[in-house]
Protein backbone atom coordinates (compact mmCIF):
# COMPACT_ATOMS: atom_id res chain seq x y z
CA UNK A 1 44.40 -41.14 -15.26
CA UNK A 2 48.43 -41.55 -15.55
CA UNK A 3 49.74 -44.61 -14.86
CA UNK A 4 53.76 -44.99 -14.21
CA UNK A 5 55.00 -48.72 -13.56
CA UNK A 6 58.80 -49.13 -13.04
CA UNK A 7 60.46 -52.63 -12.52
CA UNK A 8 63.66 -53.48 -12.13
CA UNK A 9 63.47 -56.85 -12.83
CA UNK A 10 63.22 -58.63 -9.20
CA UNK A 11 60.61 -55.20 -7.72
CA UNK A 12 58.16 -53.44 -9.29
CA UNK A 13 56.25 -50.15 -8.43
CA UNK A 14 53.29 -48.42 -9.55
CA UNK A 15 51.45 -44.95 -8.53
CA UNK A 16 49.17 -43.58 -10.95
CA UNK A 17 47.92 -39.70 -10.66
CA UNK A 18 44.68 -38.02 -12.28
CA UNK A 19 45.39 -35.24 -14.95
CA UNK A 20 42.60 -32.91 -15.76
CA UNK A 21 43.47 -30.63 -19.11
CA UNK A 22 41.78 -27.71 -19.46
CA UNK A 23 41.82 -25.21 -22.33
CA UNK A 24 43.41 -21.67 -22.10
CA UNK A 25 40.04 -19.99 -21.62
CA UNK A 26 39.68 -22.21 -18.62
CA UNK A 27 43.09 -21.03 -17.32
CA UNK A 28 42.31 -17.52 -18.29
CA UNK A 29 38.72 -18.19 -15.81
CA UNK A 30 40.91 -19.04 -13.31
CA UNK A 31 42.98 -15.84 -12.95
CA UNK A 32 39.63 -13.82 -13.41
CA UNK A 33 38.61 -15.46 -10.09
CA UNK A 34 42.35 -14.70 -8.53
CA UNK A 35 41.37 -10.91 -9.85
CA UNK A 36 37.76 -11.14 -8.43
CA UNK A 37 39.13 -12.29 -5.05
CA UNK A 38 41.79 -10.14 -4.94
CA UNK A 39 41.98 -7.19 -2.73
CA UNK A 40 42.21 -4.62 -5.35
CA UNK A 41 39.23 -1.63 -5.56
CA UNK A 42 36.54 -2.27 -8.82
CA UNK A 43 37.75 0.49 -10.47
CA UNK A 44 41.12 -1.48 -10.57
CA UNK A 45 39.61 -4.89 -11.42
CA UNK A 46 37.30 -3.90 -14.17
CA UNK A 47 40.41 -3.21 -17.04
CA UNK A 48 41.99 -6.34 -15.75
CA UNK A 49 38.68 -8.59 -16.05
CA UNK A 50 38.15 -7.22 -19.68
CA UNK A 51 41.58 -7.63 -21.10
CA UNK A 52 41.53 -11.08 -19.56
CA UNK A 53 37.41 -11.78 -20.76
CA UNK A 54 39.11 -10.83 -24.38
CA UNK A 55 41.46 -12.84 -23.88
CA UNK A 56 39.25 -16.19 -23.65
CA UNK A 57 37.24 -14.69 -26.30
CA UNK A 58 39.86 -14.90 -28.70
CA UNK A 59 41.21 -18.14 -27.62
CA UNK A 60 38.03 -19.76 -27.62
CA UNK A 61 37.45 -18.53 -31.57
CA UNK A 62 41.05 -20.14 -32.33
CA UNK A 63 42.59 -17.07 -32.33
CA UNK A 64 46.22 -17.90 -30.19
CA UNK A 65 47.51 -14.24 -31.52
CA UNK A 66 44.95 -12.31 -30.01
CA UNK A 67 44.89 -14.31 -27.40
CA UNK A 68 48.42 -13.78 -25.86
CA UNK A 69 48.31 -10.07 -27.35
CA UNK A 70 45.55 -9.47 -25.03
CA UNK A 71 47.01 -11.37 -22.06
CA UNK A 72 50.20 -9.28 -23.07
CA UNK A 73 48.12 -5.71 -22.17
CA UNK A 74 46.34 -7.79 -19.31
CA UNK A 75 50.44 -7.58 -17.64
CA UNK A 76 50.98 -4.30 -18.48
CA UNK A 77 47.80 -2.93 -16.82
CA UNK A 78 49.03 -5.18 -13.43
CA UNK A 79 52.35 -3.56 -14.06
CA UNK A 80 50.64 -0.32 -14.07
CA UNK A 81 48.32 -0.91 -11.67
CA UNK A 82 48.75 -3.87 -8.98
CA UNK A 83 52.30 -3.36 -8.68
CA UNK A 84 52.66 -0.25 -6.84
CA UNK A 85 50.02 -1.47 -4.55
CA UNK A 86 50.69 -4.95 -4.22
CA UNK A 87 53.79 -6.37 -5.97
CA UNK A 88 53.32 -10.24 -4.81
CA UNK A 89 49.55 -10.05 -6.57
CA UNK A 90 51.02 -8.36 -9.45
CA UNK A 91 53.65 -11.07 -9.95
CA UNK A 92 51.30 -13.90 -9.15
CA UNK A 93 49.25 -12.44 -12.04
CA UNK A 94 51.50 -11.97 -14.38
CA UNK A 95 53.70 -15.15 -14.00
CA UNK A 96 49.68 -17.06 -14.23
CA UNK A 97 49.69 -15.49 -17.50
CA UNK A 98 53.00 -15.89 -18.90
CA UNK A 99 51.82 -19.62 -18.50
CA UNK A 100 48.54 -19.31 -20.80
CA UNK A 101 51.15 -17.15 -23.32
CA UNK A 102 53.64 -20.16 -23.05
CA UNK A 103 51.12 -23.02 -23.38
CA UNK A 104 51.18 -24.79 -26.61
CA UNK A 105 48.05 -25.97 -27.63
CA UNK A 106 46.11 -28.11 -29.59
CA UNK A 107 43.96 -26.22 -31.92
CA UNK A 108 39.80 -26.27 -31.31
CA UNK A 109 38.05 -28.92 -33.63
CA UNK A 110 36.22 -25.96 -34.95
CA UNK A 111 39.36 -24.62 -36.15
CA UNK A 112 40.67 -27.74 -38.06
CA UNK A 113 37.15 -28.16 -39.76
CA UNK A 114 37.70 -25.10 -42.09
């Protein structure tokens, strides 16, 4: 939970807000279900899901390179694919994982024990 107090001396004002993290695999879960839900045939979906299941594969081992490489194919199948069809989806899913790319992370405690 966040906490923000402000005061200016004669008020004061407080509003706090619950922040769950999650890691990029979790994000990466999260477009897999916008994929699953989506409206696209199987045939479509199935490249997607497994560039994106590599994808948490890598970043769950640590591997941030891989990671964003694979996300990086993951877009250019949905430019290939979704955005003929459907170019709102295909943004959607590319702009959800320009913001796994971007993230800057922390890395897994496995990682810092070697």
């Amino acid at each position: 939970e966040l906490t923000l107090l402000v005061s200016d001396g004669r008020a004061t004002g407080m509003d706090s807000r619950t922040i769950e993290v999650i890691t990029r695999a979790q994000s990466i879960a999260l477009i897999m279900e916008m994929v699953e839900q989506s409206p696209l045939r199987r045939q479509t979906r199935r490249p997607l899901l497994a560039s994106l299941s590599n994808a948490a594969a890598a970043y769950d081992r640590g591997n941030v390179v891989a990671g964003a490489n694979q996300l990086r194919a993951f877009k250019h199948k949905v430019r290939a694919q979704v955005a003929r069809f459907d170019a709102s989806l295909a943004q959607c899913l590319s702009d959800a994982a320009d913001v796994v790319i971007q993230t800057r992370g922390v890395r897994p405690a496995s990682a810092l024990e070697r």
